[in-house]
Protein backbone atom coordinates (compact mmCIF):
# COMPACT_ATOMS: atom_id res chain seq x y z
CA UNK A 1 18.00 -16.55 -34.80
CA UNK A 2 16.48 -13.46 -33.62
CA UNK A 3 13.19 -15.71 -32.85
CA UNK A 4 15.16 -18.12 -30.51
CA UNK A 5 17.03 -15.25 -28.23
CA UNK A 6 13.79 -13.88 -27.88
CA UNK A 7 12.17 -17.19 -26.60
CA UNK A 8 15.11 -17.31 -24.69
CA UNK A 9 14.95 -14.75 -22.93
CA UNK A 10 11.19 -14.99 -22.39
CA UNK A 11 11.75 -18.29 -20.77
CA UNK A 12 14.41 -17.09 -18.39
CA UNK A 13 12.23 -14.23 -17.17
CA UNK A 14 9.51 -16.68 -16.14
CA UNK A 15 11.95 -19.01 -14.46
CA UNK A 16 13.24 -16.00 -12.19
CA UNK A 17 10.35 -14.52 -11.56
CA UNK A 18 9.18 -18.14 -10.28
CA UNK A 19 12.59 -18.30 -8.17
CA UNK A 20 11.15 -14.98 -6.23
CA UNK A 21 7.84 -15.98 -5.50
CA UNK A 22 7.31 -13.55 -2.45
CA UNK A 23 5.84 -15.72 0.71
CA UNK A 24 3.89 -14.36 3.49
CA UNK A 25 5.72 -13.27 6.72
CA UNK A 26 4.70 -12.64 10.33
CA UNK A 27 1.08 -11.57 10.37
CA UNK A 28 0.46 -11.23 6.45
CA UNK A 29 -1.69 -14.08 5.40
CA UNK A 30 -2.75 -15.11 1.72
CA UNK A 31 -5.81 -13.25 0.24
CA UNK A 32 -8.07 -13.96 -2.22
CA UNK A 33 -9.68 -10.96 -3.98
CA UNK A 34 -13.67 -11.70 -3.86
CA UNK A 35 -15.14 -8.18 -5.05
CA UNK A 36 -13.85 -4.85 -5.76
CA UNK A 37 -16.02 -2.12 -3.57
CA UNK A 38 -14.90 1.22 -5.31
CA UNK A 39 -12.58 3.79 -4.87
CA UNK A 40 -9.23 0.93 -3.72
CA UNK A 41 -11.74 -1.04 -1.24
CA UNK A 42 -11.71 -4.50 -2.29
CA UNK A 43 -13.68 -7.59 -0.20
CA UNK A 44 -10.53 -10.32 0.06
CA UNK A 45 -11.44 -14.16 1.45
CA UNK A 46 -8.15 -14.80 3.62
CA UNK A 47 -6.60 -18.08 3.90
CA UNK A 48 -7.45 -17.76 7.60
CA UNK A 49 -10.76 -17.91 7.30
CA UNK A 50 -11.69 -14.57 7.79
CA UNK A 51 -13.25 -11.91 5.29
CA UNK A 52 -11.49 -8.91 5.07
CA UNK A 53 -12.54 -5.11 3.79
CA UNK A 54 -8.87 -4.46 2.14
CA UNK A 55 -7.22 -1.43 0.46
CA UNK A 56 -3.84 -0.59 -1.69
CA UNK A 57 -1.88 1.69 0.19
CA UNK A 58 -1.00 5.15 -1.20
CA UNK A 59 2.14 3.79 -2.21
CA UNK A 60 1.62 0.81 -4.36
CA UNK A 61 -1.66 2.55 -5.90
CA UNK A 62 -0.13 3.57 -9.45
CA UNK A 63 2.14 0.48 -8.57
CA UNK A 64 -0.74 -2.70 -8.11
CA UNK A 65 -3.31 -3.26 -10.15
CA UNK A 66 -5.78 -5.89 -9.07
CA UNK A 67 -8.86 -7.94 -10.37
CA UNK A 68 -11.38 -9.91 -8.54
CA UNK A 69 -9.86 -13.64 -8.51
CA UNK A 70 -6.21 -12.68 -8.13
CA UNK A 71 -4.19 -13.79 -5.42
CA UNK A 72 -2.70 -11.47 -2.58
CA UNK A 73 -0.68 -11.26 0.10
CA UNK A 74 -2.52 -9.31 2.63
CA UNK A 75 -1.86 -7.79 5.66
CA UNK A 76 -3.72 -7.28 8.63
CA UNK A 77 -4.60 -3.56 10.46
CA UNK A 78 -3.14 -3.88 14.38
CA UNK A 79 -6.51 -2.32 14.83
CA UNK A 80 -9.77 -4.29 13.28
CA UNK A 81 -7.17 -6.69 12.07
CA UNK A 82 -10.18 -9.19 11.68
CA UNK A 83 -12.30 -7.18 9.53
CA UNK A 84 -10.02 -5.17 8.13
CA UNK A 85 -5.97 -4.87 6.06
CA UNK A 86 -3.90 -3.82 3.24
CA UNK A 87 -3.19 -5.67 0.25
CA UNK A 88 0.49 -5.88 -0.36
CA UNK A 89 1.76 -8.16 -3.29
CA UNK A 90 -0.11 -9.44 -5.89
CA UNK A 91 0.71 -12.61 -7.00
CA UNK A 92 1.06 -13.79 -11.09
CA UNK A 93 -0.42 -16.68 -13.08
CA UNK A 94 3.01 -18.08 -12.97
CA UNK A 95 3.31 -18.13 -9.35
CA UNK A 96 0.31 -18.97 -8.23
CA UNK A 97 0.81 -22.18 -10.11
CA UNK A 98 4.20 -22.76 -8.54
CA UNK A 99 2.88 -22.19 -5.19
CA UNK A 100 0.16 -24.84 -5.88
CA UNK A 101 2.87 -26.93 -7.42
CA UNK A 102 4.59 -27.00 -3.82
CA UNK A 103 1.61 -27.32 -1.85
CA UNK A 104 1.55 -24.09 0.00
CA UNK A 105 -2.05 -23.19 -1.07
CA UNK A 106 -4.01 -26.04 0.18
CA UNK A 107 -6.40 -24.14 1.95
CA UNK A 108 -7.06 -22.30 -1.04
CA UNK A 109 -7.79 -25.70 -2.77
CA UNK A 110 -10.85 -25.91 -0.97
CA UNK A 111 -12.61 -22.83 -2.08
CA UNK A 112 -14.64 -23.95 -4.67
CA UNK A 113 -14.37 -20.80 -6.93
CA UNK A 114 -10.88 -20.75 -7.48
């Protein structure tokens, strides 16, 4: 019995954290993490077409670990917002499949590499 509470509970944890997928709002704009430059520079491909020089802010640095491939939600500098931004919410396997699932990455469809 132990083995089904555990499943359980496993499953419900997925489920919520699907329920909370985090969208982007105002200027933030879907990232995807192309090469990591040192230090917490990263290259990101944005979903608007631009190519971005990103960083983890000071607060989420012990907080966010990323790998090349992952999905982001990025934000944009008010100054250089074109070139460059700071990466604010990584996104999980999970997720990223129920955001596909709902169609709100069909830009990111298009990139081959993903």
């Amino acid at each position: 019995m132990g083995k089904k509470k555990e499943e359980q509970a496993a499953l419900e944890q997925q489920q919520q954290e699907i329920r909370r997928t985090k969208t982007p709002r105002g200027r933030e704009v879907y990232g995807l993490i192309e090469q990591r430059l040192g230090g917490n520079r990263m290259r990101v491909r944005c979903l608007d077409g631009k190519i971005r020089v990103c960083r983890i802010p000071g607060r989420l640095k012990r907080k966010l670990w990323v790998r090349e491939r992952d999905l982001c939600i990025i934000e944009p500098w008010e100054y250089l917002g074109d070139e460059k931004g700071d990466i604010v919410f990584k996104y999980r396997p999970t997720q990223v499949n129920y955001l596909r699932q709902n169609g709100q990455l069909k830009e990111l469809e298009q990139i081959e590499e993903f």
